[in-house]
PDB file of N, CA and C in Angstrom:
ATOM      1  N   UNK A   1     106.949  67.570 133.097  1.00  0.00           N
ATOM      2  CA  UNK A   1     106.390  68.888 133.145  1.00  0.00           C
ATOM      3  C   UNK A   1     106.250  69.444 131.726  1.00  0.00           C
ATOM      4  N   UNK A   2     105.335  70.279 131.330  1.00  0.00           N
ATOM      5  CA  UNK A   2     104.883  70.880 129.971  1.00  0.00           C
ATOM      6  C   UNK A   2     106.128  71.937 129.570  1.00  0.00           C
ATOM      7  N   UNK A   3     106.715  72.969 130.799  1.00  0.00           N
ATOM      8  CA  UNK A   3     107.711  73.088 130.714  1.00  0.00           C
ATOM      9  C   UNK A   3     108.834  73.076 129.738  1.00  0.00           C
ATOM     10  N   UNK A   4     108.930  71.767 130.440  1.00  0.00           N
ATOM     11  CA  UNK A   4     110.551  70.799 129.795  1.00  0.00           C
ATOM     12  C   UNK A   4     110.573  70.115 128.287  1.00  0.00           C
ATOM     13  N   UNK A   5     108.859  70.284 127.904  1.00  0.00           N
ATOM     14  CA  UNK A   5     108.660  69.968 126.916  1.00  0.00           C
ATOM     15  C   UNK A   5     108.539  71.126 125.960  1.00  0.00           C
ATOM     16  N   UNK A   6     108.633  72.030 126.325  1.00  0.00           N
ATOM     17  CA  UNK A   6     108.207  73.505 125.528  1.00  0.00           C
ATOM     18  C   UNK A   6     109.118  72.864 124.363  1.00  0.00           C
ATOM     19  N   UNK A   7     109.006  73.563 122.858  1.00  0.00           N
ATOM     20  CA  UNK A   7     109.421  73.800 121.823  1.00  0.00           C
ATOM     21  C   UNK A   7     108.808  74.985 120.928  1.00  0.00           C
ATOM     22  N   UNK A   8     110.130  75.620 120.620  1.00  0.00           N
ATOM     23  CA  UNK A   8     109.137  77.048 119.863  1.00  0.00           C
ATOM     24  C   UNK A   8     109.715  77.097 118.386  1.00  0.00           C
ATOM     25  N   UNK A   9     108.906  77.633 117.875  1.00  0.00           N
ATOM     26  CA  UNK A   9     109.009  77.714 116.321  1.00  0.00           C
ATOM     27  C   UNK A   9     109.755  79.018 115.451  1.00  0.00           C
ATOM     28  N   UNK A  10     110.358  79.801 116.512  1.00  0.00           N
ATOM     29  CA  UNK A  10     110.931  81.400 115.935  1.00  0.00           C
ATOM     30  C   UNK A  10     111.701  81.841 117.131  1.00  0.00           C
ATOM     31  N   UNK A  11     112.442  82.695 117.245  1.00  0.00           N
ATOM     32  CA  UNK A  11     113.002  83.254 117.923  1.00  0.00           C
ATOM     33  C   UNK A  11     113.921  84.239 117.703  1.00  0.00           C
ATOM     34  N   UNK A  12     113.780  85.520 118.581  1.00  0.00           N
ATOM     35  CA  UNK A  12     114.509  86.777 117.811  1.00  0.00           C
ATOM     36  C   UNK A  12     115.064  87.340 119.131  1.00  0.00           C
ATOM     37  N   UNK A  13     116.877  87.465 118.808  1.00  0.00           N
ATOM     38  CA  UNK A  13     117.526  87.711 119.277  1.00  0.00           C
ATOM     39  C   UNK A  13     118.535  89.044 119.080  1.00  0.00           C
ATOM     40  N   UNK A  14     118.400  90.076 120.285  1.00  0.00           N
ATOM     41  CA  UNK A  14     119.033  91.034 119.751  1.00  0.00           C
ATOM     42  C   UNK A  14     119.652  91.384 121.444  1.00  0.00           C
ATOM     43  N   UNK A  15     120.716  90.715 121.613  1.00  0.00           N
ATOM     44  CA  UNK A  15     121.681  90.909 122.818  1.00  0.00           C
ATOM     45  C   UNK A  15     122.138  92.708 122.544  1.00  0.00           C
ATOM     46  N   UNK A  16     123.012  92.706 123.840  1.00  0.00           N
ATOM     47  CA  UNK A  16     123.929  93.773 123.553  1.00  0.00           C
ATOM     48  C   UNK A  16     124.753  93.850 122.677  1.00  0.00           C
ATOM     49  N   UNK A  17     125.298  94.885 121.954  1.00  0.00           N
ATOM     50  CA  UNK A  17     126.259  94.639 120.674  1.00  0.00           C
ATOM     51  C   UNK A  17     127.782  94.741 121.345  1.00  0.00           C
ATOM     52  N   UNK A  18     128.568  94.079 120.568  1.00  0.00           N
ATOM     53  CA  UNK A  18     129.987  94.065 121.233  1.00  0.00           C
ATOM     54  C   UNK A  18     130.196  93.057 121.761  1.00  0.00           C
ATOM     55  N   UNK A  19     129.495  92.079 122.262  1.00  0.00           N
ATOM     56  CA  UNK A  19     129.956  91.573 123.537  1.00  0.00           C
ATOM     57  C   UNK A  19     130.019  89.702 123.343  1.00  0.00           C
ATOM     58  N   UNK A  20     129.751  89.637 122.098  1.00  0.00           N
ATOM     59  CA  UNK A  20     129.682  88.331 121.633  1.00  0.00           C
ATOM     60  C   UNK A  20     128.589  87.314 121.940  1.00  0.00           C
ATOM     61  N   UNK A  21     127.448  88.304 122.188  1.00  0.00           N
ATOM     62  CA  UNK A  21     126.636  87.306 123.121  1.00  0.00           C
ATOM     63  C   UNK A  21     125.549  86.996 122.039  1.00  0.00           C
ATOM     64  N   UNK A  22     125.445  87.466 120.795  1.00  0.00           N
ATOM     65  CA  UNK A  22     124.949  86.876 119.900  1.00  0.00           C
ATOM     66  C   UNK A  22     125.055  85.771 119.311  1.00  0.00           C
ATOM     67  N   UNK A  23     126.234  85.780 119.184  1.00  0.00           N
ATOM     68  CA  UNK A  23     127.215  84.280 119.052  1.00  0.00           C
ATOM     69  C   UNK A  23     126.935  83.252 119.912  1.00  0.00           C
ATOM     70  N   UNK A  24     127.272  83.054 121.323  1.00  0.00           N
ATOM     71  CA  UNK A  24     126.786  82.470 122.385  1.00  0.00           C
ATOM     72  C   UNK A  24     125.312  82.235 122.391  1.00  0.00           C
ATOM     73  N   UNK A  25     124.000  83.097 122.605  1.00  0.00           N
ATOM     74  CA  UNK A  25     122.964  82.471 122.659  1.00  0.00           C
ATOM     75  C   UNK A  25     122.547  81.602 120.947  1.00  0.00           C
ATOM     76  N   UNK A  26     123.561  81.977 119.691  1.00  0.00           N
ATOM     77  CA  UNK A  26     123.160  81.659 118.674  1.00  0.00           C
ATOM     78  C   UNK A  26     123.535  79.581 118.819  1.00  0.00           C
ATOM     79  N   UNK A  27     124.710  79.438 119.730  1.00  0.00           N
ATOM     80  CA  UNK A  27     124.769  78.416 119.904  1.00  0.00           C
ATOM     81  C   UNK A  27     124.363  77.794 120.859  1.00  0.00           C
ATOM     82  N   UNK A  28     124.046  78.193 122.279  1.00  0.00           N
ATOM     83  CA  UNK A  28     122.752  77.658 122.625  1.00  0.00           C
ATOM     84  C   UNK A  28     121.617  76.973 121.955  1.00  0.00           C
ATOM     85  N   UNK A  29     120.800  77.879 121.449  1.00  0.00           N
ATOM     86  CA  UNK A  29     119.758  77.935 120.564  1.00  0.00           C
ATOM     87  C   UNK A  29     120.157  76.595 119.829  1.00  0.00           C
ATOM     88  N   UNK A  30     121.484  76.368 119.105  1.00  0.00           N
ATOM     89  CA  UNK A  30     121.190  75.142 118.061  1.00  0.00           C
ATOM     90  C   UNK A  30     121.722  74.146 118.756  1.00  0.00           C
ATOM     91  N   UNK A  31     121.962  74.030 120.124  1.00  0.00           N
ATOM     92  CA  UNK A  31     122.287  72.957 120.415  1.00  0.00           C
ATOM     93  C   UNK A  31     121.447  72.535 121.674  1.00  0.00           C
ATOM     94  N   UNK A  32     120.216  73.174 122.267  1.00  0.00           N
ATOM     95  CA  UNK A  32     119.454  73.123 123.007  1.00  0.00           C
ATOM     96  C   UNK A  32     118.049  72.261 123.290  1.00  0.00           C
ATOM     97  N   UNK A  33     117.789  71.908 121.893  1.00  0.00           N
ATOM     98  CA  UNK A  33     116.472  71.312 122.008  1.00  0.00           C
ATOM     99  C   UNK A  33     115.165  71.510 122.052  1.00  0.00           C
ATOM    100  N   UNK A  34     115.401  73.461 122.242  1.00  0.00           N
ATOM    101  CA  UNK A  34     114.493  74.010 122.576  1.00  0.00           C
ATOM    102  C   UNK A  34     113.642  74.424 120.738  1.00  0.00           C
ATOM    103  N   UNK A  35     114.441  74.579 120.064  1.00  0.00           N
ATOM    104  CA  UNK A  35     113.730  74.813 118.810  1.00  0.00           C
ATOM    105  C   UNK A  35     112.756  73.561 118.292  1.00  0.00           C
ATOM    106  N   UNK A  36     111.546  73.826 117.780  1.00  0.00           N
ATOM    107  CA  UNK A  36     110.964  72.922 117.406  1.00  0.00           C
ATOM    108  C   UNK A  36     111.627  72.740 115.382  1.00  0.00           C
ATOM    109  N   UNK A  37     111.175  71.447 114.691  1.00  0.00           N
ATOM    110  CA  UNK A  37     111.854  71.387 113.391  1.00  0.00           C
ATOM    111  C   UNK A  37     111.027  72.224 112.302  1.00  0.00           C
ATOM    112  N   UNK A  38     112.310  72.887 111.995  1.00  0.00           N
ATOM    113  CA  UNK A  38     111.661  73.752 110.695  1.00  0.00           C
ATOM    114  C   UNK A  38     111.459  75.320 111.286  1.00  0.00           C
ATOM    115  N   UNK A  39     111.954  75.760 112.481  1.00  0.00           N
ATOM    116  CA  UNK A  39     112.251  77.059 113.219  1.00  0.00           C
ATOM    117  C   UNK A  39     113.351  77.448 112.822  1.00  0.00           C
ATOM    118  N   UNK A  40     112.926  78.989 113.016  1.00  0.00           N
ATOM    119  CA  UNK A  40     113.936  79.953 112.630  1.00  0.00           C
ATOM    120  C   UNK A  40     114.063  81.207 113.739  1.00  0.00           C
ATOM    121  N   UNK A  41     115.350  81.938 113.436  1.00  0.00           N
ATOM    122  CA  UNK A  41     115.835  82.705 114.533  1.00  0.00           C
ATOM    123  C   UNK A  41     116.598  83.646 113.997  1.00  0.00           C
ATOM    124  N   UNK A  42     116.372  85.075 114.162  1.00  0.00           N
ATOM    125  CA  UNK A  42     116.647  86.550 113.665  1.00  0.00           C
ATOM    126  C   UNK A  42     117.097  86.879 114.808  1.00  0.00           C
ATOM    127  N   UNK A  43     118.597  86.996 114.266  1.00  0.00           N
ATOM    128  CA  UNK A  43     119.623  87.810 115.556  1.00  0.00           C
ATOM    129  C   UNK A  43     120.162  88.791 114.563  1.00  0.00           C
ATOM    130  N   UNK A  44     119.389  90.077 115.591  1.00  0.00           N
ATOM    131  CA  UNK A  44     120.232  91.530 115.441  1.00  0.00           C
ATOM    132  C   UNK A  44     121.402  91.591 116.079  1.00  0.00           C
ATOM    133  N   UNK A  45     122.734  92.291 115.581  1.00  0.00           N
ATOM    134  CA  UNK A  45     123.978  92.368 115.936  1.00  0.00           C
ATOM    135  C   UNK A  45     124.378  93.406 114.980  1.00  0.00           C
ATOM    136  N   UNK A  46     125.607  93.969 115.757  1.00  0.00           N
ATOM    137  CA  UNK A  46     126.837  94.790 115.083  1.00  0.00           C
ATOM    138  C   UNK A  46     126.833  94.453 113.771  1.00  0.00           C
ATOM    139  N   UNK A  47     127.187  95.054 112.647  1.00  0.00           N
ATOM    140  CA  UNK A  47     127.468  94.617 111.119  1.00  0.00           C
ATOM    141  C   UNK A  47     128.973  94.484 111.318  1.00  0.00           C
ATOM    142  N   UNK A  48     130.100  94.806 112.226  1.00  0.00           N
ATOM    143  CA  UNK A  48     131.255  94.492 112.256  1.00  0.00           C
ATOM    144  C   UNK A  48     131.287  93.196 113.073  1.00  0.00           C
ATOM    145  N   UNK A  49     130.428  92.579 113.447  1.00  0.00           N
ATOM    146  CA  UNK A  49     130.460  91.665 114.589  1.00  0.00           C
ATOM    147  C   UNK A  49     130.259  90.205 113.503  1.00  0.00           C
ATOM    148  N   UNK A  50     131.220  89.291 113.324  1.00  0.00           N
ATOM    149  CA  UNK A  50     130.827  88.031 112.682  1.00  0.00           C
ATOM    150  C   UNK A  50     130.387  87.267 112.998  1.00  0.00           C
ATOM    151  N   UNK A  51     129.395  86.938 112.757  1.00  0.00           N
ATOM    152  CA  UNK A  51     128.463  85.404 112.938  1.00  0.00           C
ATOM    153  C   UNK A  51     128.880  84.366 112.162  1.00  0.00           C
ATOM    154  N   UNK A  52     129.277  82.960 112.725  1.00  0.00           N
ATOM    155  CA  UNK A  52     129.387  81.651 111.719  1.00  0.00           C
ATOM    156  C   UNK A  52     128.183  81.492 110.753  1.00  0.00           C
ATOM    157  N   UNK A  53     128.576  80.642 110.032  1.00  0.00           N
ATOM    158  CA  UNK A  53     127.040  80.482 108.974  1.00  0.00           C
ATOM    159  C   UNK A  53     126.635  78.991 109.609  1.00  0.00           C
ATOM    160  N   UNK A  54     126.842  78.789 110.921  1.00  0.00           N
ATOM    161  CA  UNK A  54     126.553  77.417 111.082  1.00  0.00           C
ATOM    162  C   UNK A  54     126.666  77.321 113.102  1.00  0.00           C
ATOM    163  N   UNK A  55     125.324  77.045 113.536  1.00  0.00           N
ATOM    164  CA  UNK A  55     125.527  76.976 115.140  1.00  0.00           C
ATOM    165  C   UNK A  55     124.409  75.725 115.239  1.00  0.00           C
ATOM    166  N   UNK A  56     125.407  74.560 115.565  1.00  0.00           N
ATOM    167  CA  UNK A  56     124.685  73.365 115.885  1.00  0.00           C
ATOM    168  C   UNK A  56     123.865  73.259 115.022  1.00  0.00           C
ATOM    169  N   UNK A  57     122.617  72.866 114.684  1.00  0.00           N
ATOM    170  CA  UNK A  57     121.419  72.542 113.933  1.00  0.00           C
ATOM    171  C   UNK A  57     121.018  74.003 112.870  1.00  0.00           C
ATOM    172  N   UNK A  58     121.270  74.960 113.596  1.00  0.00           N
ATOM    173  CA  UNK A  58     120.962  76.399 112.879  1.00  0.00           C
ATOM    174  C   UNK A  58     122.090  76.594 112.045  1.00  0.00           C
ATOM    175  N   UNK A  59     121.562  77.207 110.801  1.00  0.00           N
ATOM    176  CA  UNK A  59     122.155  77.745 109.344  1.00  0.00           C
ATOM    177  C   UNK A  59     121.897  78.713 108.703  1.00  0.00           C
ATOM    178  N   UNK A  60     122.498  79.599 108.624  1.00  0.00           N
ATOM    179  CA  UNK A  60     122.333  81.288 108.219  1.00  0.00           C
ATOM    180  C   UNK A  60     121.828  81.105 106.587  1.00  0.00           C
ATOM    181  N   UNK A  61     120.711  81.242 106.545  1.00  0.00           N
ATOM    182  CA  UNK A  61     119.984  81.440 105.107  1.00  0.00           C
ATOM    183  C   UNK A  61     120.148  82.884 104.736  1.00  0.00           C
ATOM    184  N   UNK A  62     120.351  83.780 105.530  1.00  0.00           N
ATOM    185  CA  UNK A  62     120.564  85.361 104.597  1.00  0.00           C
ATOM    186  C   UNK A  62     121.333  86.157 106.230  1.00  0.00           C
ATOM    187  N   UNK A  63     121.618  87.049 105.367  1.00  0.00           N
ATOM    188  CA  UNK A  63     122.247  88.180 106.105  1.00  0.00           C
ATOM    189  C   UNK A  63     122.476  89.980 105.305  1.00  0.00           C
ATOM    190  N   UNK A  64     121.432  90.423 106.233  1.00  0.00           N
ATOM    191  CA  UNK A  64     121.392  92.172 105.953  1.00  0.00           C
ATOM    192  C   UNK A  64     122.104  93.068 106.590  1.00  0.00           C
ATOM    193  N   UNK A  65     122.762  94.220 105.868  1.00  0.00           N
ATOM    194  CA  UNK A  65     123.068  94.717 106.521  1.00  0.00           C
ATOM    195  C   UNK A  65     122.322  96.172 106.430  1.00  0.00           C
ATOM    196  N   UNK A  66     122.325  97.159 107.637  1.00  0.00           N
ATOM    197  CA  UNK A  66     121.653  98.524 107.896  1.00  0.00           C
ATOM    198  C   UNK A  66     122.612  99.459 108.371  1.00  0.00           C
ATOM    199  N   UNK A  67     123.048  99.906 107.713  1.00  0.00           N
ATOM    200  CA  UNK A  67     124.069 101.140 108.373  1.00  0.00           C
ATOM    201  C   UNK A  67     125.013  99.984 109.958  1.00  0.00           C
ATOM    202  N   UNK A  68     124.895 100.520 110.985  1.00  0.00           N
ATOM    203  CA  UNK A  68     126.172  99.407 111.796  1.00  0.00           C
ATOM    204  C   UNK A  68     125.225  98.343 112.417  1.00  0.00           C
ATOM    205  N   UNK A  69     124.091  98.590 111.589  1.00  0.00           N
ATOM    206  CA  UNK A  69     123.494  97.286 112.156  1.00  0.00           C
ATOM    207  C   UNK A  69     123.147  95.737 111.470  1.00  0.00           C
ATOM    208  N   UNK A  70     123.352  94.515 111.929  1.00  0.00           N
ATOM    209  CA  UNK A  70     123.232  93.290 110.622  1.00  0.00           C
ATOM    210  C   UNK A  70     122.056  92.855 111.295  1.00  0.00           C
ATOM    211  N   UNK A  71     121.654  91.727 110.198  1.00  0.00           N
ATOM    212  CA  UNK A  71     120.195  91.324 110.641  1.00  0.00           C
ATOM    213  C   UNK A  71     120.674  89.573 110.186  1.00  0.00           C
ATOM    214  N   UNK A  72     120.974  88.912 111.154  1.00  0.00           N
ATOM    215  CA  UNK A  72     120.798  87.349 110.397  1.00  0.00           C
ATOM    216  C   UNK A  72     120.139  86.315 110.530  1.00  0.00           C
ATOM    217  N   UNK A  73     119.221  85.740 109.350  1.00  0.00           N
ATOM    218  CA  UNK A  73     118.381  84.976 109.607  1.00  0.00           C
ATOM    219  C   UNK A  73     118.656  83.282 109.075  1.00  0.00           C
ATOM    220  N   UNK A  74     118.664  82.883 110.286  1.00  0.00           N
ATOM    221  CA  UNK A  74     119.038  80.984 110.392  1.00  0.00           C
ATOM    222  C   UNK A  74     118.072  80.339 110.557  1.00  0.00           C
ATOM    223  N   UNK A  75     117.851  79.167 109.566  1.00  0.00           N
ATOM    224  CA  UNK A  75     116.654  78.276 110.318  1.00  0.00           C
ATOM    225  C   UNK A  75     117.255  76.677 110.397  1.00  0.00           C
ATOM    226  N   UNK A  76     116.465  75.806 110.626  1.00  0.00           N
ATOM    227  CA  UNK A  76     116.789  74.912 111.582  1.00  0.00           C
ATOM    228  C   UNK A  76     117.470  74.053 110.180  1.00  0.00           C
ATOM    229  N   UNK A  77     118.011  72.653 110.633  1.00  0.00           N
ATOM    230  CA  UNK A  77     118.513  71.871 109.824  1.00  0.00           C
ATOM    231  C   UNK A  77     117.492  70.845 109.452  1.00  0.00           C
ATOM    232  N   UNK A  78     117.702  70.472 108.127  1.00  0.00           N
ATOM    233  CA  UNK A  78     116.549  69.350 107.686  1.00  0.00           C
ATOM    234  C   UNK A  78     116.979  68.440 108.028  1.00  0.00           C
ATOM    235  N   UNK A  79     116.547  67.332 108.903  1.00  0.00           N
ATOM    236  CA  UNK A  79     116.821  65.831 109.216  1.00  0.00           C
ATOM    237  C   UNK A  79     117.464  65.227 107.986  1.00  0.00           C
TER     238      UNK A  79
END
């Protein structure tokens, strides 16, 4: 099915804050299959809320912060 084959090239994630679920879909995401190579993924979260610099294949290239809000942007791993 075309489906099962999907692969996407970006993805932006902004769960509820608090609840760790940034974290969770951040490792999904790098261990899923679903990213195509050379994709990247912007998860909004809490600025008190820590993100690893590392979820499966994804790697935090920067991180902003906005008053209580962070902005972190990971892209995929080079073969």
């Amino acid at each position: 099915m075309a489906r099962e084959q999907a692969r996407f090239g970006g993805a932006f994630v902004d769960p509820p804050y608090r609840r760790s679920l940034a974290a969770a879909t951040l490792a999904e995401l790098g261990q899923s299959g679903l990213l195509e190579r050379g994709a990247w993924v912007i998860a909004e979260h809490a600025a008190e809320e820590s993100l690893a610099e590392r979820y499966g294949t994804l790697i935090r290239a920067d991180l902003r912060r906005y008053g209580s809000t962070a902005i972190s942007l990971y892209g995929m791993e080079e073969p």
